[in-house]
C-alpha atoms as a PDB file:
ATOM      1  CA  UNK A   1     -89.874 131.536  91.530  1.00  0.00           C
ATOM      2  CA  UNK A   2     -91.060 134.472  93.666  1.00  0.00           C
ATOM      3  CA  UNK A   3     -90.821 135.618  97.116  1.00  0.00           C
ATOM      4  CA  UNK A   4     -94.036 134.177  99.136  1.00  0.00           C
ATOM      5  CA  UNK A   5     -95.251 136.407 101.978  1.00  0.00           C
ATOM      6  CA  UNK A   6     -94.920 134.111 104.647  1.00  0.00           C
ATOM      7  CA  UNK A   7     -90.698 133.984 103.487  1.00  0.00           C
ATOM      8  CA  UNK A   8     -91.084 138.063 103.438  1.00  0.00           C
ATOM      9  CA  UNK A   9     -92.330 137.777 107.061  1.00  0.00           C
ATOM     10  CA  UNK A  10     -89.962 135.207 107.638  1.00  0.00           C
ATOM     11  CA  UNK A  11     -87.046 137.392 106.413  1.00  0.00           C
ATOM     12  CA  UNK A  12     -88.534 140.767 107.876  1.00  0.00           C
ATOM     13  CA  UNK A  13     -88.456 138.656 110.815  1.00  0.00           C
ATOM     14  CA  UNK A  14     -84.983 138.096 110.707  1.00  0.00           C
ATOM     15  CA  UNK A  15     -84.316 141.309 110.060  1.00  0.00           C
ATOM     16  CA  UNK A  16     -85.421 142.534 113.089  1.00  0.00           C
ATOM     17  CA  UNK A  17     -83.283 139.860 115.467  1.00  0.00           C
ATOM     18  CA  UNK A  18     -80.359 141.208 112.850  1.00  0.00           C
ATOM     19  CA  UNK A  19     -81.109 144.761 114.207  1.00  0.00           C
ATOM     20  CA  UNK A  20     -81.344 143.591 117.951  1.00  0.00           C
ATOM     21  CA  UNK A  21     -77.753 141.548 117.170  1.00  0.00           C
ATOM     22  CA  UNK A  22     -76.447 144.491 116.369  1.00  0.00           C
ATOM     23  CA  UNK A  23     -77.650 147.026 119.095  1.00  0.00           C
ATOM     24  CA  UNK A  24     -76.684 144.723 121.768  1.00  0.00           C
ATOM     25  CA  UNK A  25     -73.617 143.993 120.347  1.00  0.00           C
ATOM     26  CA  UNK A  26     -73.320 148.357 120.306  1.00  0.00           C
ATOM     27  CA  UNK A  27     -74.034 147.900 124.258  1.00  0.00           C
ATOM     28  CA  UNK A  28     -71.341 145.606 124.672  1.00  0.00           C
ATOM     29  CA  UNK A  29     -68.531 147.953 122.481  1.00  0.00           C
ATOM     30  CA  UNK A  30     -69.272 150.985 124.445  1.00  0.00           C
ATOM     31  CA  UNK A  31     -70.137 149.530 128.190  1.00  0.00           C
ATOM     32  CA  UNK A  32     -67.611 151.639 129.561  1.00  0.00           C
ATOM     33  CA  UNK A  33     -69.910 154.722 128.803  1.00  0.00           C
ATOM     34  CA  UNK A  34     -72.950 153.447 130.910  1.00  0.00           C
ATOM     35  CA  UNK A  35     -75.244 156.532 129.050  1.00  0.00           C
ATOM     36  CA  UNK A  36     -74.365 154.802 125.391  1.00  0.00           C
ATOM     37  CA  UNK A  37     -74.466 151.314 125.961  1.00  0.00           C
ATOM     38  CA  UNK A  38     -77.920 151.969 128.074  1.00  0.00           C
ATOM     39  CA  UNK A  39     -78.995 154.034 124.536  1.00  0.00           C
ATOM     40  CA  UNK A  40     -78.025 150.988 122.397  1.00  0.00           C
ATOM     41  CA  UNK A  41     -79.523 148.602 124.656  1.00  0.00           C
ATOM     42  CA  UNK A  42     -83.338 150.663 124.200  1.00  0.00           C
ATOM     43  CA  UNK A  43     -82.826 150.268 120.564  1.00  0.00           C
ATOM     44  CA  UNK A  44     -82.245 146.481 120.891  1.00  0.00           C
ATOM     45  CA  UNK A  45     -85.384 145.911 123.423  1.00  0.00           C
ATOM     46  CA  UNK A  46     -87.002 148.497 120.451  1.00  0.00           C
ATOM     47  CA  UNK A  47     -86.079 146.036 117.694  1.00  0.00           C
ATOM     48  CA  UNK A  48     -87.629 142.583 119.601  1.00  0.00           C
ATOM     49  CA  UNK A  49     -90.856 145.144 119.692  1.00  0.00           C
ATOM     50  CA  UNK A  50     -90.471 145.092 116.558  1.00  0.00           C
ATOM     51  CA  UNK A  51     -89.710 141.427 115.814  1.00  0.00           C
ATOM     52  CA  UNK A  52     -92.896 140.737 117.990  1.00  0.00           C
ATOM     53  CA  UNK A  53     -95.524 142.625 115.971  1.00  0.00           C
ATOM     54  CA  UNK A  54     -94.476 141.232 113.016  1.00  0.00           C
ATOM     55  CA  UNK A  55     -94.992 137.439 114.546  1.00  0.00           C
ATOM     56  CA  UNK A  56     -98.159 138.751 115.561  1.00  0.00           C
ATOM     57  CA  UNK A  57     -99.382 139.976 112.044  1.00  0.00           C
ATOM     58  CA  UNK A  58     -97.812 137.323 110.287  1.00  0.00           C
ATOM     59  CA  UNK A  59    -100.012 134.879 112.467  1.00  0.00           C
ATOM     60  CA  UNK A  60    -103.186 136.610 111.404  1.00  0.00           C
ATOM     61  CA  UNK A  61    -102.119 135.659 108.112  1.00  0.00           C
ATOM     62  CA  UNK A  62    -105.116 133.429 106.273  1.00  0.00           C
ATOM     63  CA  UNK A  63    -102.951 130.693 104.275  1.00  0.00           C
ATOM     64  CA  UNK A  64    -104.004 132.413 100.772  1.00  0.00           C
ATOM     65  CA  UNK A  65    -102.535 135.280 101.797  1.00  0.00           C
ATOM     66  CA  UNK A  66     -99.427 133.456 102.873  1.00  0.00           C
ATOM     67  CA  UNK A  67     -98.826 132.317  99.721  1.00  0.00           C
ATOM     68  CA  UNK A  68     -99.176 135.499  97.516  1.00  0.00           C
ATOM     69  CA  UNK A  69     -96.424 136.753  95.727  1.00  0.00           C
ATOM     70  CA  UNK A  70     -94.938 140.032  96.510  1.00  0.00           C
ATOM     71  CA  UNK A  71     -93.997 142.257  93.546  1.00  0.00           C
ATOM     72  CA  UNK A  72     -90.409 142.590  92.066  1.00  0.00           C
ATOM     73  CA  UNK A  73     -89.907 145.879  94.015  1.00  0.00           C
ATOM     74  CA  UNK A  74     -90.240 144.514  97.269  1.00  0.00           C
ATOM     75  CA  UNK A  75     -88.090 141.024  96.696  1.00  0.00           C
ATOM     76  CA  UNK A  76     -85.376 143.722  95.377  1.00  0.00           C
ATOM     77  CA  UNK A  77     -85.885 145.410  98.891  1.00  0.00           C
ATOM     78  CA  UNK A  78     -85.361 142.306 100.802  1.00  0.00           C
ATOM     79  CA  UNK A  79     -82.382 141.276  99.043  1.00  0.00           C
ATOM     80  CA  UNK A  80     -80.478 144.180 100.398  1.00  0.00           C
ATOM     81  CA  UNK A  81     -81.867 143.392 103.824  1.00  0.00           C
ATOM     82  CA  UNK A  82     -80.448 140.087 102.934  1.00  0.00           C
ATOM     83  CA  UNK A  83     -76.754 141.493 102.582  1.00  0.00           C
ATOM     84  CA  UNK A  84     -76.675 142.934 105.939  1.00  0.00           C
ATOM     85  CA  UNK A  85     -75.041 141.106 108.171  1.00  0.00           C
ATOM     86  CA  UNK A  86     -74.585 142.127 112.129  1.00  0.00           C
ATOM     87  CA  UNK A  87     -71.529 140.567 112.986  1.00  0.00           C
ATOM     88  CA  UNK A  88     -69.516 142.242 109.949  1.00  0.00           C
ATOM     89  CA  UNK A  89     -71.139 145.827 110.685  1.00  0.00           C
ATOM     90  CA  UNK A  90     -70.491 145.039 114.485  1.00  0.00           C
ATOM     91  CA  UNK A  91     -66.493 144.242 113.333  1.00  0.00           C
ATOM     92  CA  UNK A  92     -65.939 147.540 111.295  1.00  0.00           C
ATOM     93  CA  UNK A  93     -66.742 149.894 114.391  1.00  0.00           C
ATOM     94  CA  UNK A  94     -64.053 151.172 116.232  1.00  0.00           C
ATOM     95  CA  UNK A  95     -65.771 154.710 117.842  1.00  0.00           C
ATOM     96  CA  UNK A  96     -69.507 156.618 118.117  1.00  0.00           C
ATOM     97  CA  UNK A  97     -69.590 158.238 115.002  1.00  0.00           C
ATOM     98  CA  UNK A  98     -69.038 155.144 113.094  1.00  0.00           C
ATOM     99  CA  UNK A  99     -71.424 153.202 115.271  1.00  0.00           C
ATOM    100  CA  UNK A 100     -73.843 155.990 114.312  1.00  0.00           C
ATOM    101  CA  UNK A 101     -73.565 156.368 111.017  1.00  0.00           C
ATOM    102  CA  UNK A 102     -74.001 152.514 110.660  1.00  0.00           C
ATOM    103  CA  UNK A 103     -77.544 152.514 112.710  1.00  0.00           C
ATOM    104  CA  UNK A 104     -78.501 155.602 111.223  1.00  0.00           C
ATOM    105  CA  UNK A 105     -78.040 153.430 107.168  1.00  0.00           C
ATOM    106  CA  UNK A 106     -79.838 150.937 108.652  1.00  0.00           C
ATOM    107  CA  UNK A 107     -82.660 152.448 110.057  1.00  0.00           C
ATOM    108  CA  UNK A 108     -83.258 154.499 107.339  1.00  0.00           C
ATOM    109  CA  UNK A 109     -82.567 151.711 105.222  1.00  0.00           C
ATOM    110  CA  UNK A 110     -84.307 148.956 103.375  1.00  0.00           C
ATOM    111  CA  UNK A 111     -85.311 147.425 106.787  1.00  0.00           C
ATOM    112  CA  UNK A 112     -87.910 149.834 107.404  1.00  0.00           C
ATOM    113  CA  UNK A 113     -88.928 150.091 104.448  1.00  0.00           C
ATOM    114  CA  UNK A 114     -89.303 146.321 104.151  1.00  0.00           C
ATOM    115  CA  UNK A 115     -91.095 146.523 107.790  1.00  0.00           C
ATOM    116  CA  UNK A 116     -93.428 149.507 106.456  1.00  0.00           C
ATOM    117  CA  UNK A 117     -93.982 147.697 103.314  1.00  0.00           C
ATOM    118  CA  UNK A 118     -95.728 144.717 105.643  1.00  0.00           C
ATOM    119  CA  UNK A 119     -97.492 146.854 107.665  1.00  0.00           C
ATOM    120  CA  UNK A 120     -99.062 148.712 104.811  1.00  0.00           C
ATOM    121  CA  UNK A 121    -100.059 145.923 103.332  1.00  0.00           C
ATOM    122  CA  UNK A 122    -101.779 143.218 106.010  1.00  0.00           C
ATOM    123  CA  UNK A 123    -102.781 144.924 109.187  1.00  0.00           C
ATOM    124  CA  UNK A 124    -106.181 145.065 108.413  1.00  0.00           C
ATOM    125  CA  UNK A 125    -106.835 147.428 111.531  1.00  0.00           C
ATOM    126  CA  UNK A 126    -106.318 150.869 110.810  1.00  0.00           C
ATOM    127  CA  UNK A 127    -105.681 151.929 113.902  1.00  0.00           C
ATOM    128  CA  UNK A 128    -103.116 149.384 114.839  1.00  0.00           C
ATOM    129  CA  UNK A 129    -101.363 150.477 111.318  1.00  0.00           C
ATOM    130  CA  UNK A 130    -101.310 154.240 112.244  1.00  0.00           C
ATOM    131  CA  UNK A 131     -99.838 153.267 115.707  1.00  0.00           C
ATOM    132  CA  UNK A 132     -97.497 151.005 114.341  1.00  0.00           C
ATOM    133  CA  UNK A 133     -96.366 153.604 111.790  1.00  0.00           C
ATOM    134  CA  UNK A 134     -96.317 156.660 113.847  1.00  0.00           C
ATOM    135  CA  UNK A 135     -94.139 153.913 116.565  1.00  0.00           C
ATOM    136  CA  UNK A 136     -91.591 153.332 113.515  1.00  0.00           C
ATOM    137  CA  UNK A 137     -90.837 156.785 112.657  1.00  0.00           C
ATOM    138  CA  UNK A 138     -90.807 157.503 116.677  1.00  0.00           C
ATOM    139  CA  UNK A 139     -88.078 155.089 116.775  1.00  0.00           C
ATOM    140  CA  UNK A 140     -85.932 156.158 113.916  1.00  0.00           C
ATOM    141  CA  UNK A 141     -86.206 160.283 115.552  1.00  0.00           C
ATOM    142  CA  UNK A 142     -84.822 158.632 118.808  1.00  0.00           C
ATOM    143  CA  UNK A 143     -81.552 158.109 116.543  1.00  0.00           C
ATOM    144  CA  UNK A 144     -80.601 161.637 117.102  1.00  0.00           C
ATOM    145  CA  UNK A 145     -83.016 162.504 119.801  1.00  0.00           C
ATOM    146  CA  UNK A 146     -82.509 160.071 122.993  1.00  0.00           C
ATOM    147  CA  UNK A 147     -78.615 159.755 121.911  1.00  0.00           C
ATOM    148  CA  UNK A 148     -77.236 161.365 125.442  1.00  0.00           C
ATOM    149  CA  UNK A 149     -76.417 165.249 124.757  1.00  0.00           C
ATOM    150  CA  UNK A 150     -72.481 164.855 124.896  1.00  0.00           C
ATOM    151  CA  UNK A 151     -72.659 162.730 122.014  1.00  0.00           C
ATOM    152  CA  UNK A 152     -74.680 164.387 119.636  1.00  0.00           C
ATOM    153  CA  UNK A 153     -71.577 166.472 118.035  1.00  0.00           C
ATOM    154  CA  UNK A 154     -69.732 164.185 115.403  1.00  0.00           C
ATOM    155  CA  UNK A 155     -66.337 165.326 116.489  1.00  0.00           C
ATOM    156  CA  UNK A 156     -67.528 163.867 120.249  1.00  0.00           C
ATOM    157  CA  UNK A 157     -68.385 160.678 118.812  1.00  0.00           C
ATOM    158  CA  UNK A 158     -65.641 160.419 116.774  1.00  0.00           C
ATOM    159  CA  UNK A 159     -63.652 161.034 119.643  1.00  0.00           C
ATOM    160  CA  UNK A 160     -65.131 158.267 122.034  1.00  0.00           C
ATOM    161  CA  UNK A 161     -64.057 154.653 121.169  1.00  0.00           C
ATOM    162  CA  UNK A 162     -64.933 151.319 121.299  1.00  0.00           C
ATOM    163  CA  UNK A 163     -63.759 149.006 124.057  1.00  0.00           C
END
């Protein structure tokens, strides 16, 4: 049997707590360095944003379109989000450039593209798509963008790490 909608919201959903999981857990391995754990922690408070739109368009949700089917492509993408699992990613960082590499695969990953996939598809408002899109790819720039200027050569962040 397929994928409903409401279980892709459900798991998109999930996905974003994963990503908040994750980033706070980020704050927490590099709280010594009050500039990077204050960049991780933006990306968590980033991902509840995230996590709270969805809830939002998921609620607008009439129950037919709740129960549609999403194609083969898509339950493929949210099987890999499925694999990804916080607490292991969180375990095999030891320093900055790992930590950043990791983020970077997931951002860039099949969770966006899972969270673009929804937003494509149901908000209704096209507005309130264009802003949520242009907010998505605002977030994933911020990756290399609004990581503090010491840190943005790989040899640094290799050099700095973990508690």
């Amino acid at each position: 049997m397929g994928m409903t909608i409401e279980q892709a919201f459900a798991e998109a959903i999930q996905a974003e707590k994963s990503a908040e999981h994750l980033y706070l857990g980020l704050a927490q391995k590099f709280s010594s360095m009050p500039e990077v754990a204050s960049f991780w922690r933006l990306f968590a408070t980033e991902e509840a944003t995230h996590f709270e739109w969805l809830n939002n368009l998921a609620a607008r949700l009439s129950q037919s379109d709740r129960e549609k089917l999403v194609d083969t492509h898509t339950q493929d993408l949210f099987y890999e989000v499925r694999l990804f699992s916080w607490e292991n990613a969180l375990a095999s960082i030891h320093d900055l450039a790992e930590a950043f590499e990791e983020v970077n695969d997931l951002e860039n990953g099949e969770t966006n593209a899972v969270f673009r996939f929804l937003i494509d598809n149901f908000e209704v408002d096209k507005s309130i798509r264009d802003f949520l899109l242009a907010q998505l790819a605002f977030h994933i720039a911020r990756l290399s963008t609004n990581l503090p200027v010491p840190f943005r050569d790989i040899l640094n962040r290799q050099a700095t790490k973990a508690d």
